[in-house]
Protein backbone atom coordinates (compact mmCIF):
# COMPACT_ATOMS: atom_id res chain seq x y z
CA UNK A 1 0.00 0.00 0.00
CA UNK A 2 1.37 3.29 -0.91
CA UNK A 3 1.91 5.67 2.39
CA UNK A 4 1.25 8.58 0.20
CA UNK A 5 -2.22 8.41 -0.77
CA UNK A 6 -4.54 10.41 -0.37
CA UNK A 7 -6.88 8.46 2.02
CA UNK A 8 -10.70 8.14 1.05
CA UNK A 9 -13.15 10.03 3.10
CA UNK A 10 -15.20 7.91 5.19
CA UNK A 11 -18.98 8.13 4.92
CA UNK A 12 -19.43 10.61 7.75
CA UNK A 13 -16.76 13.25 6.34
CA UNK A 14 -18.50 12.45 2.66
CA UNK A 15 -21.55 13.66 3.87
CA UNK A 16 -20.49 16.07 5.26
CA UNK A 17 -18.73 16.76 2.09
CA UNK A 18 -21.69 16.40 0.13
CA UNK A 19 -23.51 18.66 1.66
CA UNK A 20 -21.09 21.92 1.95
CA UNK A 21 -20.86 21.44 -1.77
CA UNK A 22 -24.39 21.55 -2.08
CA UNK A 23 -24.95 24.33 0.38
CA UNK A 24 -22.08 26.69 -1.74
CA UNK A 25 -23.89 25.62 -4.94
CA UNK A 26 -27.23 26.84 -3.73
CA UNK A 27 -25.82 29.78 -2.74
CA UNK A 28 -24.48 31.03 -6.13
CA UNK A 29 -27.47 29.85 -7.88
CA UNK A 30 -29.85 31.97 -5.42
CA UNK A 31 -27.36 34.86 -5.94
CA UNK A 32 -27.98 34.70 -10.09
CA UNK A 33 -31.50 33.75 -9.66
CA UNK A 34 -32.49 36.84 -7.67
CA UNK A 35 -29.55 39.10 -9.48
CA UNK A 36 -32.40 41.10 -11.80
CA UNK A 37 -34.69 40.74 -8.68
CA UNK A 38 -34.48 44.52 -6.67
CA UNK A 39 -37.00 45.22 -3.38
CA UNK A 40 -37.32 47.85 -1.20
CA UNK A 41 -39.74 48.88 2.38
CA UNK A 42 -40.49 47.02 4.93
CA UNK A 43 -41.50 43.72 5.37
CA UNK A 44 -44.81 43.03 4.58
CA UNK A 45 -47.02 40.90 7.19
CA UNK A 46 -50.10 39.19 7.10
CA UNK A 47 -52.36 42.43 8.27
CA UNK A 48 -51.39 46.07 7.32
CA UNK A 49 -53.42 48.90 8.23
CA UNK A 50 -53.32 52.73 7.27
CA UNK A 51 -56.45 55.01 8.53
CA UNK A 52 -59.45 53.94 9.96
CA UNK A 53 -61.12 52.27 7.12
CA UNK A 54 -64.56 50.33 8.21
CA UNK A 55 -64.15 46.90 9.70
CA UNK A 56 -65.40 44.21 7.41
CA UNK A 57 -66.24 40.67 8.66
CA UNK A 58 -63.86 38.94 6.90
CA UNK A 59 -61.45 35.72 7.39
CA UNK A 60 -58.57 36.38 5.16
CA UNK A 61 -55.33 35.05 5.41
CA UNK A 62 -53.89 37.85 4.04
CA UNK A 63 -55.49 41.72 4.71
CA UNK A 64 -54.41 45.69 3.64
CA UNK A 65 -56.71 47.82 4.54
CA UNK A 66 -55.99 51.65 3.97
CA UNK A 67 -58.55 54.77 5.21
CA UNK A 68 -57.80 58.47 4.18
CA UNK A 69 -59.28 61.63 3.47
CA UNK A 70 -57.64 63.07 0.42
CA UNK A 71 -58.63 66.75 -0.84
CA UNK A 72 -55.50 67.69 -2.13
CA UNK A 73 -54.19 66.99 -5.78
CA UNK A 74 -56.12 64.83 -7.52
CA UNK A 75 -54.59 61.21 -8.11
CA UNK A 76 -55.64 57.27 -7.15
CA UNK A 77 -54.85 56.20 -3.88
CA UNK A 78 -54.37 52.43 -4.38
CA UNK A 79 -54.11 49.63 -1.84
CA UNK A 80 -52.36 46.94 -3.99
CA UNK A 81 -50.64 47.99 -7.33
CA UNK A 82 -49.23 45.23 -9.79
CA UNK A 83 -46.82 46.18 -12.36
CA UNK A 84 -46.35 43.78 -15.18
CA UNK A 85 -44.68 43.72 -18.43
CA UNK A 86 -43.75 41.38 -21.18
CA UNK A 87 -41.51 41.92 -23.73
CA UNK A 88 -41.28 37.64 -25.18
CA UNK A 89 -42.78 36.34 -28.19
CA UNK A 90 -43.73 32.74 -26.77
CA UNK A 91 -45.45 33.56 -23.24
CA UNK A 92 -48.65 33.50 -20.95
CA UNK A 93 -48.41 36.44 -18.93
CA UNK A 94 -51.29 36.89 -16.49
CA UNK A 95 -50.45 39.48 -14.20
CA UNK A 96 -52.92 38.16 -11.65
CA UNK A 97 -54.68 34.48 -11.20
CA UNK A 98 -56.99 33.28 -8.97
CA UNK A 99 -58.12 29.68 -8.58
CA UNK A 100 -61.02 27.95 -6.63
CA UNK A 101 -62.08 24.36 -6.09
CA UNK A 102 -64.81 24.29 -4.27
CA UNK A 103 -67.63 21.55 -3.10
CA UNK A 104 -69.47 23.25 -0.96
CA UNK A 105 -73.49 22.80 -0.76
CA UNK A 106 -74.63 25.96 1.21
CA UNK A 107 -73.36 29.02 0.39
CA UNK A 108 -72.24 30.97 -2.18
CA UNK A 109 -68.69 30.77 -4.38
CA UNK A 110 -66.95 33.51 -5.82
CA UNK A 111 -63.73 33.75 -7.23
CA UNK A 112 -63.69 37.29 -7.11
CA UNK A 113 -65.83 39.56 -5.23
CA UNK A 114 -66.33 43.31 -5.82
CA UNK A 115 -68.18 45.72 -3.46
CA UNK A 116 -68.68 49.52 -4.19
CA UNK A 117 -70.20 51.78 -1.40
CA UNK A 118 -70.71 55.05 -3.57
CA UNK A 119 -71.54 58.07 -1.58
CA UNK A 120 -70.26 60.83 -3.51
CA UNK A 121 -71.72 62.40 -6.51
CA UNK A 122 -68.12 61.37 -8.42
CA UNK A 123 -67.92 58.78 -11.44
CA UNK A 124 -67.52 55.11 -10.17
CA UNK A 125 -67.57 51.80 -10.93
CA UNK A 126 -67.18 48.07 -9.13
CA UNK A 127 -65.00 46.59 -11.88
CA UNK A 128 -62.96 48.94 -14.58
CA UNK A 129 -61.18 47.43 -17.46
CA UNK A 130 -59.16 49.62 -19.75
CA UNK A 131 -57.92 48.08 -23.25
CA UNK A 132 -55.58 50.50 -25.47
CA UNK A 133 -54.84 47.96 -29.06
CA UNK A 134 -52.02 48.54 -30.52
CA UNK A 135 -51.44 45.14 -33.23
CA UNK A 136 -53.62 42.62 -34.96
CA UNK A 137 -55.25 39.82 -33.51
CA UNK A 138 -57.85 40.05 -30.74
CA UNK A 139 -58.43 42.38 -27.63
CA UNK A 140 -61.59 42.11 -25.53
CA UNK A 141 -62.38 44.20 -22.22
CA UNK A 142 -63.46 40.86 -20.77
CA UNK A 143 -63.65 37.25 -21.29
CA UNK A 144 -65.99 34.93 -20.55
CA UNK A 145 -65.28 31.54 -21.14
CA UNK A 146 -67.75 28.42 -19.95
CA UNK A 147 -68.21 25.01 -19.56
CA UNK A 148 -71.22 22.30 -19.11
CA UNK A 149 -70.63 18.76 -18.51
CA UNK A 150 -73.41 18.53 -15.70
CA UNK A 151 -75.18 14.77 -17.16
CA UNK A 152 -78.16 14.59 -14.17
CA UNK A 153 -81.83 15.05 -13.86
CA UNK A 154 -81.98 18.36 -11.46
CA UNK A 155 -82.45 21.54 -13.29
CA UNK A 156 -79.82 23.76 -13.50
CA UNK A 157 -78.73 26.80 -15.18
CA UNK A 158 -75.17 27.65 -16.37
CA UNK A 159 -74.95 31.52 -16.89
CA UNK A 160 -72.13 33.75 -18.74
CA UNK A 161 -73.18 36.89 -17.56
CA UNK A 162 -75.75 37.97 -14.66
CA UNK A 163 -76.77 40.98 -14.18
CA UNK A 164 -79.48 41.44 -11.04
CA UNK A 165 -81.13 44.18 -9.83
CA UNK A 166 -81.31 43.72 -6.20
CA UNK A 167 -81.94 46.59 -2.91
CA UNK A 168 -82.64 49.93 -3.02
CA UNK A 169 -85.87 51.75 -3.51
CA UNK A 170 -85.78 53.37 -6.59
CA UNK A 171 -85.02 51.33 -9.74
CA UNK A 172 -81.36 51.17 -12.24
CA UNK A 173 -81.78 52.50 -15.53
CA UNK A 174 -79.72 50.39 -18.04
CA UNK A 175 -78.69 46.29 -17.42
CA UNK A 176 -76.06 46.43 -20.47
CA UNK A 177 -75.28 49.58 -22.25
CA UNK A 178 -73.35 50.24 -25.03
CA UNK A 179 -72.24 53.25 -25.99
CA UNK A 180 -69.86 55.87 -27.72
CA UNK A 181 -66.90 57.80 -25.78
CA UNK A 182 -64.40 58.93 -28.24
CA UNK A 183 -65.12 56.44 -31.18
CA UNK A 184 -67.56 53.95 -31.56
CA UNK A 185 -68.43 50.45 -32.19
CA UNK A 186 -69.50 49.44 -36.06
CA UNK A 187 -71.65 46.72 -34.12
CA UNK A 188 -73.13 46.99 -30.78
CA UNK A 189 -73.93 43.70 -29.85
CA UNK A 190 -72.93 40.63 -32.16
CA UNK A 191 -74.68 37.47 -31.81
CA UNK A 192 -72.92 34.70 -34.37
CA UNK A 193 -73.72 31.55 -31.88
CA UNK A 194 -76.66 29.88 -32.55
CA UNK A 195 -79.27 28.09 -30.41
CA UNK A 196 -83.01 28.29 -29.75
CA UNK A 197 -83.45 31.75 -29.41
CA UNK A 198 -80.90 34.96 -30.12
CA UNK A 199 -82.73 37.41 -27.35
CA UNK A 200 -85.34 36.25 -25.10
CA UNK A 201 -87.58 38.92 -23.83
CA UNK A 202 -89.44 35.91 -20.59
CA UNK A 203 -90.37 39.63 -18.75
CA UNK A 204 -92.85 42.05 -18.98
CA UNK A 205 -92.38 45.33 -20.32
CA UNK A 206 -94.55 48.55 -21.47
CA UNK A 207 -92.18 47.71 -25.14
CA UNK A 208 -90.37 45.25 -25.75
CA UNK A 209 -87.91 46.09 -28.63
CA UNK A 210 -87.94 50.30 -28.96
CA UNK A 211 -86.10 50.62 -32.65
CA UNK A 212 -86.65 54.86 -32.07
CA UNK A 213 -85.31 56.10 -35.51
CA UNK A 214 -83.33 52.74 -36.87
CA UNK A 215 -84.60 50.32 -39.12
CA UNK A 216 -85.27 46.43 -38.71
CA UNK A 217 -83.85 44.61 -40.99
CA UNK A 218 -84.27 40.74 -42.16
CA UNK A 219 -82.93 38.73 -45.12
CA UNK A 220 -84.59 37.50 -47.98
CA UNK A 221 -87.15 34.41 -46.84
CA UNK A 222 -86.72 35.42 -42.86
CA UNK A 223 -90.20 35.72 -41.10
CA UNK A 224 -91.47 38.39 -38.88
CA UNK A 225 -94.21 35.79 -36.47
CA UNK A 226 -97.26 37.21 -35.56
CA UNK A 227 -98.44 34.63 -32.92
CA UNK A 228 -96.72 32.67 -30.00
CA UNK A 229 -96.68 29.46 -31.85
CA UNK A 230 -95.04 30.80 -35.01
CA UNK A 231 -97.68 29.84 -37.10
CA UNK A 232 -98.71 32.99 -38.71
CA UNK A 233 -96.11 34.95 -40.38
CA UNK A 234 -94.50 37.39 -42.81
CA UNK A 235 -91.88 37.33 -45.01
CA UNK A 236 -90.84 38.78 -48.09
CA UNK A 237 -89.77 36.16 -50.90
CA UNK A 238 -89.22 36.30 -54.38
CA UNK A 239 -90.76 40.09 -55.40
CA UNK A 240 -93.35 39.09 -52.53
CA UNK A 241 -94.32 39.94 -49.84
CA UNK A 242 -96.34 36.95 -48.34
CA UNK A 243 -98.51 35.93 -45.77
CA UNK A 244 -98.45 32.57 -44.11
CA UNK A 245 -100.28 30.08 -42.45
CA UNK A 246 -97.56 27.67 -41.47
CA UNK A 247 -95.87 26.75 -44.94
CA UNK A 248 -98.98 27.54 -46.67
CA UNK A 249 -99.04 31.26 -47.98
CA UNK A 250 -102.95 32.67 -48.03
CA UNK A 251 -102.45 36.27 -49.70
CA UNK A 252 -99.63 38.27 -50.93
CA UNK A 253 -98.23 41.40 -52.85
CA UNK A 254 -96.32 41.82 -55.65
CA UNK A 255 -93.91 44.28 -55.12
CA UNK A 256 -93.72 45.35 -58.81
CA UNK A 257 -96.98 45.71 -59.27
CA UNK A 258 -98.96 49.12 -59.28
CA UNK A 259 -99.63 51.34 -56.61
CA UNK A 260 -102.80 50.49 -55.12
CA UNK A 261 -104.77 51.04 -52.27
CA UNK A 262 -104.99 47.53 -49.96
């Protein structure tokens, strides 16, 4: 045996070994991982409060909760600001995501909840989404995307937008409205599904479609129905225009024929 070896560690002083190595590897990869990484403050805790803000009954994990009483220059006041911005070609970026699994029989769910008190005279709103296109492709304000695989017998209903009127004692004025700011929209509402009905008017109203000065319009061979069954109708068809009883048509008027009194 040759007195000069180096001896082999033993399997204490290896593991020892082992793990220096992989504390001073950890340490430089931490180092480049947080290199383009920069914070400043304080740390943040699990409750932060600024002001006197109502109490709210609420069991968070995680709660800011800021009160003031601004008057001088006019600017937001924000509670939580994120700051995101992607510059890849090949990315996901969602600058905020929320997830929830729930199976819960009473009660309600909600992903995301949004409560205004407005007591001021000033502009607001619950939710605000501000979209400023700038390439091709698509931008929406919001997206609603659903899903039905519910097989059983009890009746349920699987919504992509609700809108409720609920409290108060004098009543809302508009459920949707669409409208023009500083440019406007070539259609207001487009509806290129299809199903068993495009708008559903179940409610009862003093008028239920108010055109005011625009025109309705129907292709050639569409039928305006004049009863609940859909049984007697009017269409125009082939210089035209018809009346029907079913697919049977009982009187018409030929478009290209003389002026006449009916």
């Amino acid at each position: 045996m040759n007195a000069t070896a180096t001896p082999r560690p033993t399997g204490r002083r290896r593991f020892l070994l082992t793990g220096l190595i992989s504390l001073i590897a950890g340490w430089f990869s931490g180092r480049n991982a947080t290199a383009a990484t920069k914070s400043s403050g304080e740390p943040v805790t699990t409750r932060m409060r600024q002001g006197e803000p109502p109490t709210q009954p609420l069991d968070t994990m995680l709660l800011f909760e800021r009160g003031d009483d601004n008057n001088g220059r006019a600017m937001t006041h924000e509670v939580l600001s994120l700051i995101h911005q992607e510059k890849g070609k090949h990315s996901y970026p969602w600058t905020m995501y929320a997830s929830l699994e729930t199976h819960h029989e009473t009660g309600d769910a909600c992903v995301v909840c949004s409560r205004l008190h407005k007591h001021g005279p000033g502009w607001s709103t619950g939710l605000h989404s501000e979209v400023f296109n700038h390439h091709r492709g698509v931008a929406l304000g919001v997206n609603i995307e659903m899903s039905n695989d519910y097989s059983g017998a009890e009746q349920t209903v699987v919504t992509g937008l609700n809108i409720q009127a609920v409290g108060g004692s004098a009543p809302m004025h508009y459920g949707i409205q669409v409208h023009d700011g500083n440019n406007h929209f070539q259609t207001a509402i487009n509806l290129p599904g299809k199903g068993a009905a495009g708008i559903d008017l179940p409610g009862t109203f003093q008028v239920g479609l108010n055109l005011h000065d625009n025109h309705l319009r129907l292709n050639e061979g569409a039928c305006v129905e004049l009863d609940g069954k859909g049984q007697i109708k009017l269409r125009y068809k082939n210089n035209r225009i018809e009346f029907l009883n079913g697919d049977r048509c009982f009187a018409h008027l030929d478009v290209n024929g003389a002026d006449h009194a009916i």
